[in-house]
PDB file of N, CA and C in Angstrom:
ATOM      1  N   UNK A   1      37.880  26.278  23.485  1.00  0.00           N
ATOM      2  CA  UNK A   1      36.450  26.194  23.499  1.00  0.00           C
ATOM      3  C   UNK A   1      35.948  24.867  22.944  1.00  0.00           C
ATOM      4  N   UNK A   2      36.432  24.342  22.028  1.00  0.00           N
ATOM      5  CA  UNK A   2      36.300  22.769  21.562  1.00  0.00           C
ATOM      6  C   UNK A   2      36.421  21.860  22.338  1.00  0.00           C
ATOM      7  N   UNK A   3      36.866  22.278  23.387  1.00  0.00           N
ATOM      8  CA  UNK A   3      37.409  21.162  24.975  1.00  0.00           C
ATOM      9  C   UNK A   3      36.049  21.248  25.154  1.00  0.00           C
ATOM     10  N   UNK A   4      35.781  22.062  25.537  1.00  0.00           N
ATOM     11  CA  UNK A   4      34.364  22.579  26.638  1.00  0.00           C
ATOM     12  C   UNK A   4      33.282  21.803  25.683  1.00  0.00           C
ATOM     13  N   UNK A   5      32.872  22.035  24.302  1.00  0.00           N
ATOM     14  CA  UNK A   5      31.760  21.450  23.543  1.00  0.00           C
ATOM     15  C   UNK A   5      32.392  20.004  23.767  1.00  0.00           C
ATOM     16  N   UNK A   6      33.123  19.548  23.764  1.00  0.00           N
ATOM     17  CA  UNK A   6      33.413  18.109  24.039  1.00  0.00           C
ATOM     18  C   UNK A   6      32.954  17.672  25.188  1.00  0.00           C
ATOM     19  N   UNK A   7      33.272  18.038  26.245  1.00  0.00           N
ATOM     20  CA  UNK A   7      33.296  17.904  27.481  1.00  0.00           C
ATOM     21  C   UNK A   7      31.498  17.573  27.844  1.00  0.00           C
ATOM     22  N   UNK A   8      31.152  19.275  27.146  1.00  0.00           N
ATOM     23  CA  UNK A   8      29.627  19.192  27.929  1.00  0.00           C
ATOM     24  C   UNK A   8      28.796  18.171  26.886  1.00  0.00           C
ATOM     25  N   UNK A   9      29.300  16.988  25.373  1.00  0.00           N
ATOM     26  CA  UNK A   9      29.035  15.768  24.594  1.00  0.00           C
ATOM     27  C   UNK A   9      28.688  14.703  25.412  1.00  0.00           C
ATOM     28  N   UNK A  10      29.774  14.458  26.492  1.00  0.00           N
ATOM     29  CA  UNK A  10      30.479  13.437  27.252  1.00  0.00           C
ATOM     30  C   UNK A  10      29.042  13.310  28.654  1.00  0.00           C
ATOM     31  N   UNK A  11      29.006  14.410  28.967  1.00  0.00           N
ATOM     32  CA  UNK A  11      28.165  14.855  30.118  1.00  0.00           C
ATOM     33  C   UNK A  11      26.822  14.345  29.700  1.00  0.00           C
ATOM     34  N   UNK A  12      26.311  14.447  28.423  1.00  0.00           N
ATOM     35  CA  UNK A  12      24.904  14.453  27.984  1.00  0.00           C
ATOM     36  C   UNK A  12      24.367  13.156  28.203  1.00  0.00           C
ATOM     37  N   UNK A  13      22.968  13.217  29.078  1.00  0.00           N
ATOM     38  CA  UNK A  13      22.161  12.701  28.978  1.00  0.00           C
ATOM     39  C   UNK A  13      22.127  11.507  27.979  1.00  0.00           C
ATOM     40  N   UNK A  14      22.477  10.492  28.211  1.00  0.00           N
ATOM     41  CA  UNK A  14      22.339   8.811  26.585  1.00  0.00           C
ATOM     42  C   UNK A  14      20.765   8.630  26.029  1.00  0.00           C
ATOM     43  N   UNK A  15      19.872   9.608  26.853  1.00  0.00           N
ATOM     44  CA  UNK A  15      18.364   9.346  26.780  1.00  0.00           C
ATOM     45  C   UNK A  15      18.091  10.753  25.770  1.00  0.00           C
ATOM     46  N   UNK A  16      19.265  11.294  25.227  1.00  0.00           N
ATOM     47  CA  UNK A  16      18.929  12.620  24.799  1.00  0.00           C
ATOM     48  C   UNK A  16      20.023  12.245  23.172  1.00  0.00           C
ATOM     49  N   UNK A  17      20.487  11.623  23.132  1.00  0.00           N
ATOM     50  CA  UNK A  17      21.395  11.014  22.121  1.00  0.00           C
ATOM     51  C   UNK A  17      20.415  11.296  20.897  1.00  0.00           C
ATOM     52  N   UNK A  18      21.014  11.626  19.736  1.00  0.00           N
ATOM     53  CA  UNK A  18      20.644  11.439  18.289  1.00  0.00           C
ATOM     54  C   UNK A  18      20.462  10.188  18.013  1.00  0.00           C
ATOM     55  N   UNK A  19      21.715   9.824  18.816  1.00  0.00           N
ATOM     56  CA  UNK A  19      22.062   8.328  17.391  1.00  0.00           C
ATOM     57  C   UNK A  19      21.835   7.242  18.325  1.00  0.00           C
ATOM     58  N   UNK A  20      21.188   7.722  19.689  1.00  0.00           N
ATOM     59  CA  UNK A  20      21.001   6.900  21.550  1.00  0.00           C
ATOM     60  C   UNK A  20      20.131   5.974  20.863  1.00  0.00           C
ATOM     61  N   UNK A  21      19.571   5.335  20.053  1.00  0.00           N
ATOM     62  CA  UNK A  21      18.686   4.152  19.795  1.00  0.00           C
ATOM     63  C   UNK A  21      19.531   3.117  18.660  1.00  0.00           C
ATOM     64  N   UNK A  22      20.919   3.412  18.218  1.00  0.00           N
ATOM     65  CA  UNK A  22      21.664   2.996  17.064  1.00  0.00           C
ATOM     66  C   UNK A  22      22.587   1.557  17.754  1.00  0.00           C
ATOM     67  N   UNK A  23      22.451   1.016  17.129  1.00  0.00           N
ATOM     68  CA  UNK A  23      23.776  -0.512  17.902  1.00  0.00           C
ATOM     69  C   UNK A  23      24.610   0.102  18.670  1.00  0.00           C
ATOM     70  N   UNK A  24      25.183  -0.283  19.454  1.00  0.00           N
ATOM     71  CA  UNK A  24      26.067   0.576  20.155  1.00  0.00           C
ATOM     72  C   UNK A  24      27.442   0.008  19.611  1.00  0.00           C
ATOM     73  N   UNK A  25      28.214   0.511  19.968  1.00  0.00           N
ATOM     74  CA  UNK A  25      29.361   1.008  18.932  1.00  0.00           C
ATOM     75  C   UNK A  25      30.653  -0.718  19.244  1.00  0.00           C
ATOM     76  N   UNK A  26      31.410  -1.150  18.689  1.00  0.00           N
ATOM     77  CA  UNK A  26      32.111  -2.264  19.223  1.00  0.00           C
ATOM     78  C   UNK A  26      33.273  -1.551  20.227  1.00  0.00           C
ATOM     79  N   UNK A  27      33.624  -0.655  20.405  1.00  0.00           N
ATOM     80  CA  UNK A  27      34.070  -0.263  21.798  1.00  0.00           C
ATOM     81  C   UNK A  27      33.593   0.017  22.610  1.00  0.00           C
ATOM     82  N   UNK A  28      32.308  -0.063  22.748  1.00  0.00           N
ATOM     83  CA  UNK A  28      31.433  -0.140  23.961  1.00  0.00           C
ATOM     84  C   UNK A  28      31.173  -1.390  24.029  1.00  0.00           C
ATOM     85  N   UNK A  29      30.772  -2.609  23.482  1.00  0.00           N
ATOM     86  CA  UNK A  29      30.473  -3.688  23.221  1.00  0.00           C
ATOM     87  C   UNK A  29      31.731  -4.543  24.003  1.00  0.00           C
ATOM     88  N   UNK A  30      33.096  -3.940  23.942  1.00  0.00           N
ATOM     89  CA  UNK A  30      34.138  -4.628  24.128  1.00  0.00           C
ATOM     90  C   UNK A  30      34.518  -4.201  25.776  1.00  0.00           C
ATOM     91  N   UNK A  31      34.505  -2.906  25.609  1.00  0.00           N
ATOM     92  CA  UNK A  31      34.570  -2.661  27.036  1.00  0.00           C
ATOM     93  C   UNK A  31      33.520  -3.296  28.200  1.00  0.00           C
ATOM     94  N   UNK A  32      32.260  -2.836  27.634  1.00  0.00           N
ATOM     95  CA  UNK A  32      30.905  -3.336  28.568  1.00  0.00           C
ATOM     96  C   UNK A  32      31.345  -5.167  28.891  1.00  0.00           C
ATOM     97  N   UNK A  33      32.163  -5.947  27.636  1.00  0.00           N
ATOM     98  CA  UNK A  33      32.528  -7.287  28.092  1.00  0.00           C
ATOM     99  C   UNK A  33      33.658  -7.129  29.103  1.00  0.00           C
ATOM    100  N   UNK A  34      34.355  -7.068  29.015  1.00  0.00           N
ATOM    101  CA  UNK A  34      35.208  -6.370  30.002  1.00  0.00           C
ATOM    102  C   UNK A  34      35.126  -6.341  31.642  1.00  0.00           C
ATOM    103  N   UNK A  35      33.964  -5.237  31.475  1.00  0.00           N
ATOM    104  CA  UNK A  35      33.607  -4.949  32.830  1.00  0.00           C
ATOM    105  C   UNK A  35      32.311  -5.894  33.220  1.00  0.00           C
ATOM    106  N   UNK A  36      31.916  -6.926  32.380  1.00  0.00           N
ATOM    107  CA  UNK A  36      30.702  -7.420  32.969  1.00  0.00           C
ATOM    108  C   UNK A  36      31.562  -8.494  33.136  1.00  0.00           C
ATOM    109  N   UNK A  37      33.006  -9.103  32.538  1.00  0.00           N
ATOM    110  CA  UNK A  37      33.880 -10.071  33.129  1.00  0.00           C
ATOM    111  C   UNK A  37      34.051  -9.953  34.490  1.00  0.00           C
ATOM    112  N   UNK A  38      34.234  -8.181  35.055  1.00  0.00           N
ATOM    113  CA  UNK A  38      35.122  -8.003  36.169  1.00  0.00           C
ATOM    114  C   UNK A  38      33.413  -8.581  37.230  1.00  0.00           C
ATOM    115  N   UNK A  39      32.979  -7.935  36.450  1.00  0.00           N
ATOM    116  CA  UNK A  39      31.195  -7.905  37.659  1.00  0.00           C
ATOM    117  C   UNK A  39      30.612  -9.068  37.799  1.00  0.00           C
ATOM    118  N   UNK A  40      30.870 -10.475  36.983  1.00  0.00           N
ATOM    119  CA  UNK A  40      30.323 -11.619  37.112  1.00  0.00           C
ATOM    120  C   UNK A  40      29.097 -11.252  36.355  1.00  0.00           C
ATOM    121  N   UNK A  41      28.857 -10.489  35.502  1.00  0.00           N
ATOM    122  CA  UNK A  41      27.332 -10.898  35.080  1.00  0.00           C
ATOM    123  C   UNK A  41      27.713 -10.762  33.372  1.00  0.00           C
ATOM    124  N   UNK A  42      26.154 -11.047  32.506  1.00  0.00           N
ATOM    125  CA  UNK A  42      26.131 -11.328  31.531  1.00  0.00           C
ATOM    126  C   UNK A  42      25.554 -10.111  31.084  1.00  0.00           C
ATOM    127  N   UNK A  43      26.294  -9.705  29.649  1.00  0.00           N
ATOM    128  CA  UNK A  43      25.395  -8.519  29.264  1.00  0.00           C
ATOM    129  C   UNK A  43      24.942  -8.728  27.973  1.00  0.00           C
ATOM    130  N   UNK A  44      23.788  -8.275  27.390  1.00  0.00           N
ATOM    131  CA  UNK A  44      22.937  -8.521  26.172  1.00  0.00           C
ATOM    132  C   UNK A  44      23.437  -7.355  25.294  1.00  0.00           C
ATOM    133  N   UNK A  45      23.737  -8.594  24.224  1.00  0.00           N
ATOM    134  CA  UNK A  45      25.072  -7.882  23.421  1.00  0.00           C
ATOM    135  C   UNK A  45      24.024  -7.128  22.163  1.00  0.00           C
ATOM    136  N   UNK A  46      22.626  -6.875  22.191  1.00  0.00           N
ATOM    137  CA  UNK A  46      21.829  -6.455  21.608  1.00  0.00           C
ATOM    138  C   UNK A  46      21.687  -4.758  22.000  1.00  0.00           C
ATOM    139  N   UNK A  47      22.065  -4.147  22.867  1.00  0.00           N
ATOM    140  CA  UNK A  47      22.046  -2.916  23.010  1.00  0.00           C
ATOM    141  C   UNK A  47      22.372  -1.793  22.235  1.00  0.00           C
ATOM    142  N   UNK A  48      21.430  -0.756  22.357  1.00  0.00           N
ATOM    143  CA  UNK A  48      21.557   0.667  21.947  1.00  0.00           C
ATOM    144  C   UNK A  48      22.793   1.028  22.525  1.00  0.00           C
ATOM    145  N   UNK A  49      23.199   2.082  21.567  1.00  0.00           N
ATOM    146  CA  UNK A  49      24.436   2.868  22.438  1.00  0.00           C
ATOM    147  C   UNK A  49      23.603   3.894  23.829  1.00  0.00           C
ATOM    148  N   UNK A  50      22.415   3.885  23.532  1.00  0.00           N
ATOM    149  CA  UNK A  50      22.378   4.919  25.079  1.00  0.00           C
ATOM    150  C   UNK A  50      22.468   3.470  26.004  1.00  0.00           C
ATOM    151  N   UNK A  51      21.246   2.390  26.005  1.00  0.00           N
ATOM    152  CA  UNK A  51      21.764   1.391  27.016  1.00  0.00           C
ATOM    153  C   UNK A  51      22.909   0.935  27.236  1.00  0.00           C
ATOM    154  N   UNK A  52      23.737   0.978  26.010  1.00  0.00           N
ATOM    155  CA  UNK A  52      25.169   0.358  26.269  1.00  0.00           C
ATOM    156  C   UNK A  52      26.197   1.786  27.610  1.00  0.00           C
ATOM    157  N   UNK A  53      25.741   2.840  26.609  1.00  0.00           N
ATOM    158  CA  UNK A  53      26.660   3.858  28.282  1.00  0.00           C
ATOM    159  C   UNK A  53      25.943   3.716  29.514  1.00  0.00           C
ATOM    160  N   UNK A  54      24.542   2.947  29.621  1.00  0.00           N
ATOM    161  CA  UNK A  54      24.134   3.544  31.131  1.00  0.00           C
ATOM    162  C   UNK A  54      24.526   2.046  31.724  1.00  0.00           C
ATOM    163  N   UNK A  55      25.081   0.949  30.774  1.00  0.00           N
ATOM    164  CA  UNK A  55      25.755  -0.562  31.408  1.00  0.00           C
ATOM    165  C   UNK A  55      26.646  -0.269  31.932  1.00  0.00           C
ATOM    166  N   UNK A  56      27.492   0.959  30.727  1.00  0.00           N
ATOM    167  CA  UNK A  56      28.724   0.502  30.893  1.00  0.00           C
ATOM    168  C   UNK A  56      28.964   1.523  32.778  1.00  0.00           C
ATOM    169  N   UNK A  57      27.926   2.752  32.404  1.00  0.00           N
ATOM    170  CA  UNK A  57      28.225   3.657  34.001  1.00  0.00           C
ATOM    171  C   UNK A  57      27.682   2.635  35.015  1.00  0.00           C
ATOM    172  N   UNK A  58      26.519   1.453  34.862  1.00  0.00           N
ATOM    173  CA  UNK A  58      26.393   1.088  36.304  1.00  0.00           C
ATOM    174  C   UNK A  58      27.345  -0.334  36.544  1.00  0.00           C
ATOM    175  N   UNK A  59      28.487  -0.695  35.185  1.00  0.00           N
ATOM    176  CA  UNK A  59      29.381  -1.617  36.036  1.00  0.00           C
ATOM    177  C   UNK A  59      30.726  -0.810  36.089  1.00  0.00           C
ATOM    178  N   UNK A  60      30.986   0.470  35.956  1.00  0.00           N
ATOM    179  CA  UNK A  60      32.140   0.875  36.344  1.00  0.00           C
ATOM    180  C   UNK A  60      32.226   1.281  38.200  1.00  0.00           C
ATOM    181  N   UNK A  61      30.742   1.499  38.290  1.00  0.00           N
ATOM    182  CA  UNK A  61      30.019   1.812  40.007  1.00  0.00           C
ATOM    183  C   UNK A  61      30.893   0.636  40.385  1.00  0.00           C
ATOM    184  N   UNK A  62      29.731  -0.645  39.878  1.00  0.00           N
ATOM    185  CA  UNK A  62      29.751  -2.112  40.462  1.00  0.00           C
ATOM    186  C   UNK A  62      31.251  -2.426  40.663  1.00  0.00           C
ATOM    187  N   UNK A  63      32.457  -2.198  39.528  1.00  0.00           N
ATOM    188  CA  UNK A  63      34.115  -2.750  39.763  1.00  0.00           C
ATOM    189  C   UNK A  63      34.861  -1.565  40.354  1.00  0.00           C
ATOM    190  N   UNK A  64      34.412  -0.199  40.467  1.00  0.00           N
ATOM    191  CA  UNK A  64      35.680   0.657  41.005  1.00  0.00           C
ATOM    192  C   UNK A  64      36.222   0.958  39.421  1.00  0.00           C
ATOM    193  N   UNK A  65      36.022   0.547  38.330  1.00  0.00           N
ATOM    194  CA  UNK A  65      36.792   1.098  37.317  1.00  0.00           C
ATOM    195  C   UNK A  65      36.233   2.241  36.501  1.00  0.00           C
ATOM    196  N   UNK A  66      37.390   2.885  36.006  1.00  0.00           N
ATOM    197  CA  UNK A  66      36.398   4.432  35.648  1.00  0.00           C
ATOM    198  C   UNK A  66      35.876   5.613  36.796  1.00  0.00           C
ATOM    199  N   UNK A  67      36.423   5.721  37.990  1.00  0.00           N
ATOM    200  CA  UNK A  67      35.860   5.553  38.665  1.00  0.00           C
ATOM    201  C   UNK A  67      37.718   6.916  39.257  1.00  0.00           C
ATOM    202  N   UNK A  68      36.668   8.016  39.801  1.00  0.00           N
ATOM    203  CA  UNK A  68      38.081   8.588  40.292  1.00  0.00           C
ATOM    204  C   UNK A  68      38.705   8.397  41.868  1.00  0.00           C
ATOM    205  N   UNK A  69      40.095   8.276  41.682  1.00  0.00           N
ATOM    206  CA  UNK A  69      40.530   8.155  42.598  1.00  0.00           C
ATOM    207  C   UNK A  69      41.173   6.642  42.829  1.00  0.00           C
ATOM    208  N   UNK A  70      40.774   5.454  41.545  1.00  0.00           N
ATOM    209  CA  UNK A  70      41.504   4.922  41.336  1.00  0.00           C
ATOM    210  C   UNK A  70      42.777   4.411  40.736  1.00  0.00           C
ATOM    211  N   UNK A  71      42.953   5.406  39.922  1.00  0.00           N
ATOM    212  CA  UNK A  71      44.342   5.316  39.410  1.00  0.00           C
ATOM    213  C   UNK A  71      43.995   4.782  37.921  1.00  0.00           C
ATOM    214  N   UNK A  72      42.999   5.213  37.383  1.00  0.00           N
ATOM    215  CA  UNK A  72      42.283   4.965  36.030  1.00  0.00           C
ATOM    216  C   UNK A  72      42.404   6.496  35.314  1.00  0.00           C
TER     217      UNK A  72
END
């Protein structure tokens, strides 16, 4: 049952976050560089953790990474 409360954490809304207005975390910070390497663009390293997950979901779209069915 701890899977499942995890699971439906993961699922939630970043606009519904407690802590969704807090710096976002340096593994999001590191990854979001990462994938804005793979995407060619620049990302503003000033973000909330909710903006930082909805970067990091629209450059995993943009590279195929994160993304099922690639072998991630």
């Amino acid at each position: 049952m701890a899977d499942q409360a995890n699971a439906d954490n993961v699922q939630k809304d970043p606009e519904e976050w407690v802590t969704g207005d807090e710096e976002m975390t340096g593994a999001q910070a590191s990854y979001l560089n990462t994938l804005a390497t793979e995407a060619g663009e620049k990302v503003d390293e000033n973000l909330t953790k909710a903006e930082a997950s909805q970067k990091i979901d629209e450059l995993q779209q943009k590279t195929g990474r994160g993304t099922s069915g690639n072998g991630s």
